[in-house]
N, C-alpha and C. Protein backbone atom coordinates (compact mmCIF):
# COMPACT_ATOMS: atom_id res chain seq x y z
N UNK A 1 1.97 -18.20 -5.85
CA UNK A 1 1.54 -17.30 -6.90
C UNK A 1 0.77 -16.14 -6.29
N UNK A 2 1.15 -15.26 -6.48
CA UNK A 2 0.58 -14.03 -6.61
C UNK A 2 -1.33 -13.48 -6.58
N UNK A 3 -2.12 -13.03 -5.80
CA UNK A 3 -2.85 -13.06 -6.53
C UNK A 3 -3.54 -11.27 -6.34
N UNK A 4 -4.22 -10.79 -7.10
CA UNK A 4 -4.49 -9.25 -7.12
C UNK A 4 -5.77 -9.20 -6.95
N UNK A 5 -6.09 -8.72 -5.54
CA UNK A 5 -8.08 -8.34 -5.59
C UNK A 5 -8.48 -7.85 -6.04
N UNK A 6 -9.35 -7.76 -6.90
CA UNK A 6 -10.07 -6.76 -7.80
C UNK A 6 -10.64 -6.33 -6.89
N UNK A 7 -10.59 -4.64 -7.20
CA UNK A 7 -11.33 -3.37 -6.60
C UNK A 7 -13.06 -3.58 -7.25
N UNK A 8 -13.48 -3.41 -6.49
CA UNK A 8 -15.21 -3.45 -6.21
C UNK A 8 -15.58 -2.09 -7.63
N UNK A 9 -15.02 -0.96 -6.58
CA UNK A 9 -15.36 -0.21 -7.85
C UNK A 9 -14.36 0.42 -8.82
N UNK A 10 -14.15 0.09 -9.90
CA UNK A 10 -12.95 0.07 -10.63
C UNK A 10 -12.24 1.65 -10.83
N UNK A 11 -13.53 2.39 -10.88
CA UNK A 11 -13.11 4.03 -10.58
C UNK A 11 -12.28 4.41 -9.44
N UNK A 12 -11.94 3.82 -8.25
CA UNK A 12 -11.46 4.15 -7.18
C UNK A 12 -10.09 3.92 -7.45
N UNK A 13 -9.62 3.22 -8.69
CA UNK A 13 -8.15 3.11 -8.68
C UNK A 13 -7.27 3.74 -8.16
N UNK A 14 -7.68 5.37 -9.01
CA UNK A 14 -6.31 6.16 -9.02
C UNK A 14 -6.43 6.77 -7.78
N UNK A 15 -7.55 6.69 -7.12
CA UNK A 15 -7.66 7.18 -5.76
C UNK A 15 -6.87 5.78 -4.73
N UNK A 16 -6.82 5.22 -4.64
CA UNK A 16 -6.20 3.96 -3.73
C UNK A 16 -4.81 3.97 -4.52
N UNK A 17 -4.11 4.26 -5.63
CA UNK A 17 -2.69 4.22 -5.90
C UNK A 17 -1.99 5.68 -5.30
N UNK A 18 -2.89 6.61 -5.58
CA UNK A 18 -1.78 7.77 -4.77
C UNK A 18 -2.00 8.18 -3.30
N UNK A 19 -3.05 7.32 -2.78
CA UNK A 19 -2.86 6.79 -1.35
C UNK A 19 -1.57 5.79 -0.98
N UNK A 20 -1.83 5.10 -1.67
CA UNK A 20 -0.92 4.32 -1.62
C UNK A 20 0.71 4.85 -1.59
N UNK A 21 0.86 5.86 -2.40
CA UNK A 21 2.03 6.64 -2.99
C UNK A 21 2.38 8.12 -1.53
N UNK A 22 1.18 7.86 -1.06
CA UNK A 22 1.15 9.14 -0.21
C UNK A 22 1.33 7.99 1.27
N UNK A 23 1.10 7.10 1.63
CA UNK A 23 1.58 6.39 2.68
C UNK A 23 3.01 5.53 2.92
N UNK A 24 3.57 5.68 1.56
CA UNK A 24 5.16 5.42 1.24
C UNK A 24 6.16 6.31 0.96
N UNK A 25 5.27 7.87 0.94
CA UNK A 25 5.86 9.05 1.00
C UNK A 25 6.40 8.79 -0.25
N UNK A 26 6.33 8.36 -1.89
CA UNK A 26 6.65 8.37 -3.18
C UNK A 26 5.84 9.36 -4.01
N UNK A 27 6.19 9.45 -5.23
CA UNK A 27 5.68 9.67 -6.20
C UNK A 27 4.18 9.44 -6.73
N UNK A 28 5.02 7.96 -7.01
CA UNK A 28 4.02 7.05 -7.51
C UNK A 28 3.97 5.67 -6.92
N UNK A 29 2.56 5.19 -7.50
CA UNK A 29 1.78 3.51 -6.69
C UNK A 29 3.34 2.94 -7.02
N UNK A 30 3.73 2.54 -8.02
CA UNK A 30 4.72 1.66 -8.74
C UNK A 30 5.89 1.85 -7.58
N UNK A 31 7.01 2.65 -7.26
CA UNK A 31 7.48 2.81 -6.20
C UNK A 31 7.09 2.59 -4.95
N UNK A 32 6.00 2.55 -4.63
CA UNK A 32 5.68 2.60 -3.17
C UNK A 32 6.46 1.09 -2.54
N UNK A 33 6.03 0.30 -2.86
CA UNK A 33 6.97 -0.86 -2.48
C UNK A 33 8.17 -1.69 -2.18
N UNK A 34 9.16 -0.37 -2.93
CA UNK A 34 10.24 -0.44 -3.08
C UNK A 34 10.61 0.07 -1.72
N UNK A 35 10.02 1.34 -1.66
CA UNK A 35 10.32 2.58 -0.46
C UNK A 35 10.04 1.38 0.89
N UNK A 36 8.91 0.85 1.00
CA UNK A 36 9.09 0.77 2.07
C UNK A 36 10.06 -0.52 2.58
N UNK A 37 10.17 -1.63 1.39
CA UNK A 37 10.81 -2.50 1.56
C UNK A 37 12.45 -1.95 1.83
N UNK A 38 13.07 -0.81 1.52
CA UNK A 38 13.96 -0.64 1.73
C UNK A 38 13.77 0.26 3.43
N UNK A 39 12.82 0.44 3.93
CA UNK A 39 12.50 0.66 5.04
C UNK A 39 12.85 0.29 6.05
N UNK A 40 11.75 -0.70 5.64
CA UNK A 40 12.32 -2.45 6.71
C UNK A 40 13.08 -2.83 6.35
N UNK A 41 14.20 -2.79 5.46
CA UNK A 41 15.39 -3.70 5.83
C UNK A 41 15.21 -5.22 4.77
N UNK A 42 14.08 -5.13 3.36
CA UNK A 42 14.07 -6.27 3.09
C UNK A 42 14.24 -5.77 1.45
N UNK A 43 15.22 -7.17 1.17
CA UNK A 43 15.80 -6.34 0.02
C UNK A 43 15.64 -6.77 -1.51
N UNK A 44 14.50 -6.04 -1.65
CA UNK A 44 13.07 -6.54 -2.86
C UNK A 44 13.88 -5.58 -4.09
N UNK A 45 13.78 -6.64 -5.26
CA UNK A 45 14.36 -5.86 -6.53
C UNK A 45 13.52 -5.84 -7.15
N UNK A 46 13.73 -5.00 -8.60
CA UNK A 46 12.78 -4.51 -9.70
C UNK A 46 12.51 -5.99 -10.24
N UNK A 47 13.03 -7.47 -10.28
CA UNK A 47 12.89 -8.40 -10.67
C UNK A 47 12.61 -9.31 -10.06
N UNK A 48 12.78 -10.03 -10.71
CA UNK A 48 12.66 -11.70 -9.63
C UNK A 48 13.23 -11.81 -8.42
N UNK A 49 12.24 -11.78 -7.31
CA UNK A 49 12.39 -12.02 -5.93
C UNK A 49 12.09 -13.47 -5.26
N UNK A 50 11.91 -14.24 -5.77
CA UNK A 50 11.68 -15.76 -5.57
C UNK A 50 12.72 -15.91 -3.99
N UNK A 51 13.48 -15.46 -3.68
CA UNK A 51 14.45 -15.90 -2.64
C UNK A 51 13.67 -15.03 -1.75
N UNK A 52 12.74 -14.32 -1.54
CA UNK A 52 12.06 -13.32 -0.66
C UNK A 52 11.09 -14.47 0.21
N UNK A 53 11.10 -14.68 1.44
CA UNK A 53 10.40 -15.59 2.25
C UNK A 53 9.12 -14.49 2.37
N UNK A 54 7.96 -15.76 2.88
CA UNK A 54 6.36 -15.13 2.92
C UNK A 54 6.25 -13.98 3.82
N UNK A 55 7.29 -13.93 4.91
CA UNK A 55 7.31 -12.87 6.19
C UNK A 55 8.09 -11.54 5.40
N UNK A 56 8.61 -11.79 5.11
CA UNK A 56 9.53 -10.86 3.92
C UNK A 56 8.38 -10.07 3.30
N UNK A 57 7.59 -11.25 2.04
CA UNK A 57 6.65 -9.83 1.71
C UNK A 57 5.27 -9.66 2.92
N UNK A 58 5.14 -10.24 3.04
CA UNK A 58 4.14 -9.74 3.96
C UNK A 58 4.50 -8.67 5.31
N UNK A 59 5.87 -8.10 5.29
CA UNK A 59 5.91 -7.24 5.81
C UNK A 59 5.60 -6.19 5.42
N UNK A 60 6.47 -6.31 4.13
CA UNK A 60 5.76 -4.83 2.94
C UNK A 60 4.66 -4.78 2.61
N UNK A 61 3.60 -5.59 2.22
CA UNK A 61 2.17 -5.51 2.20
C UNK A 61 1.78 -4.99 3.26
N UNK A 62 1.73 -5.64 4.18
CA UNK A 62 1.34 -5.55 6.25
C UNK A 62 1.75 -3.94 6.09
N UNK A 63 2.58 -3.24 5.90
CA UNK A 63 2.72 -1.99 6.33
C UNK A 63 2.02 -1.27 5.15
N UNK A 64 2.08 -1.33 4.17
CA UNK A 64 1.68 -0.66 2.83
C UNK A 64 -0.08 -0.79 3.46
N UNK A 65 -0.56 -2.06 3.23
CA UNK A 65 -1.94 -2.09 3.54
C UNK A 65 -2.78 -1.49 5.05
N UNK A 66 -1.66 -1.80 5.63
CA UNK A 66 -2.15 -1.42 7.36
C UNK A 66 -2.14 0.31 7.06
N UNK A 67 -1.41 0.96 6.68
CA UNK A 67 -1.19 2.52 6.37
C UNK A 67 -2.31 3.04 5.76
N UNK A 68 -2.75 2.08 4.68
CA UNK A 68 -3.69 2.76 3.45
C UNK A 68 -5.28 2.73 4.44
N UNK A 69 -5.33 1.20 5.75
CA UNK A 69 -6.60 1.68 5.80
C UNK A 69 -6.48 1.89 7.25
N UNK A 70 -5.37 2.75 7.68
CA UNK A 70 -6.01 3.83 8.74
C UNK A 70 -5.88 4.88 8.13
N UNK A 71 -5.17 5.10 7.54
CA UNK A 71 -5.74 6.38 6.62
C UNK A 71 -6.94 6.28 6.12
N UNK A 72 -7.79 5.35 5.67
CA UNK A 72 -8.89 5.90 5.54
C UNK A 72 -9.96 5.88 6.38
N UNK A 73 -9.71 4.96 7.46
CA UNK A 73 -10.40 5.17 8.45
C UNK A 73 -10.78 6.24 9.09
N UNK A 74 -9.44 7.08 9.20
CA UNK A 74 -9.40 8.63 9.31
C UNK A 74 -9.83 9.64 8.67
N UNK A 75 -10.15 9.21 7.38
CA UNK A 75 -10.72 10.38 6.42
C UNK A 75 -12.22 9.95 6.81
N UNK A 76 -12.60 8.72 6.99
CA UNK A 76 -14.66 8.30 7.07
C UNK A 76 -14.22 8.78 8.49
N UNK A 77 -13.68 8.84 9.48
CA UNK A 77 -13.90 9.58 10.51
C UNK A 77 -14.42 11.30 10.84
N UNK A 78 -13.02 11.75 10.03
CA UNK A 78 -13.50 13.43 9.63
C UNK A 78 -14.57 13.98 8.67
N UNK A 79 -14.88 12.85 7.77
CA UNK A 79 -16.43 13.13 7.01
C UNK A 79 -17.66 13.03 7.92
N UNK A 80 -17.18 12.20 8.66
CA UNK A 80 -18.29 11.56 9.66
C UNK A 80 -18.89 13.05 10.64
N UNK A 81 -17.78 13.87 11.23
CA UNK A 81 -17.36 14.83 11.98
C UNK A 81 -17.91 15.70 11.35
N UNK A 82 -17.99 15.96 9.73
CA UNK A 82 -18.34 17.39 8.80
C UNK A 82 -19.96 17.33 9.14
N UNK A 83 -20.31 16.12 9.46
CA UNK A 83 -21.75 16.04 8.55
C UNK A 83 -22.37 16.38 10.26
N UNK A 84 -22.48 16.65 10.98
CA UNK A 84 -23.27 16.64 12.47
C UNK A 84 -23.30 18.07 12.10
């Protein structure tokens, strides 16, 4: 089962979905997953994916998530840089 972390601060949503959307090169959060799963080569539908093994999604997470936080690592880097 599935489970979804709740964001700490709930305002940061729409800021972490079009990150999200901007590290899958999409539109939108909702697509992003698709994009990259068709990336890698793993072949995730709008529905029931039950036949998708744990390495399967955790590739698309693993890249979706690994993207979102060097990207922001990189942005608290260049803030870091403004402020001296």
């Amino acid at each position: 089962m599935a489970r979804r972390r709740k964001i700490l601060v709930s305002e940061a949503r729409k800021g972490l979905d079009d990150l999200k959307a901007k590290i899958a090169g999409t539109r939108s959060p909702e697509e992003a997953k698709f994009e990259v799963a068709k990336e890698i080569g793993v072949p995730l539908k709008k529905d029931y994916n039950g036949e998708l093994t744990s390495k399967q999604n955790g590739k698309i997470g693993g890249k979706l998530g690994g993207g979102m936080v060097k990207e922001l690592i990189k942005m608290a880097q260049e803030n870091l840089g403004k402020k001296h």
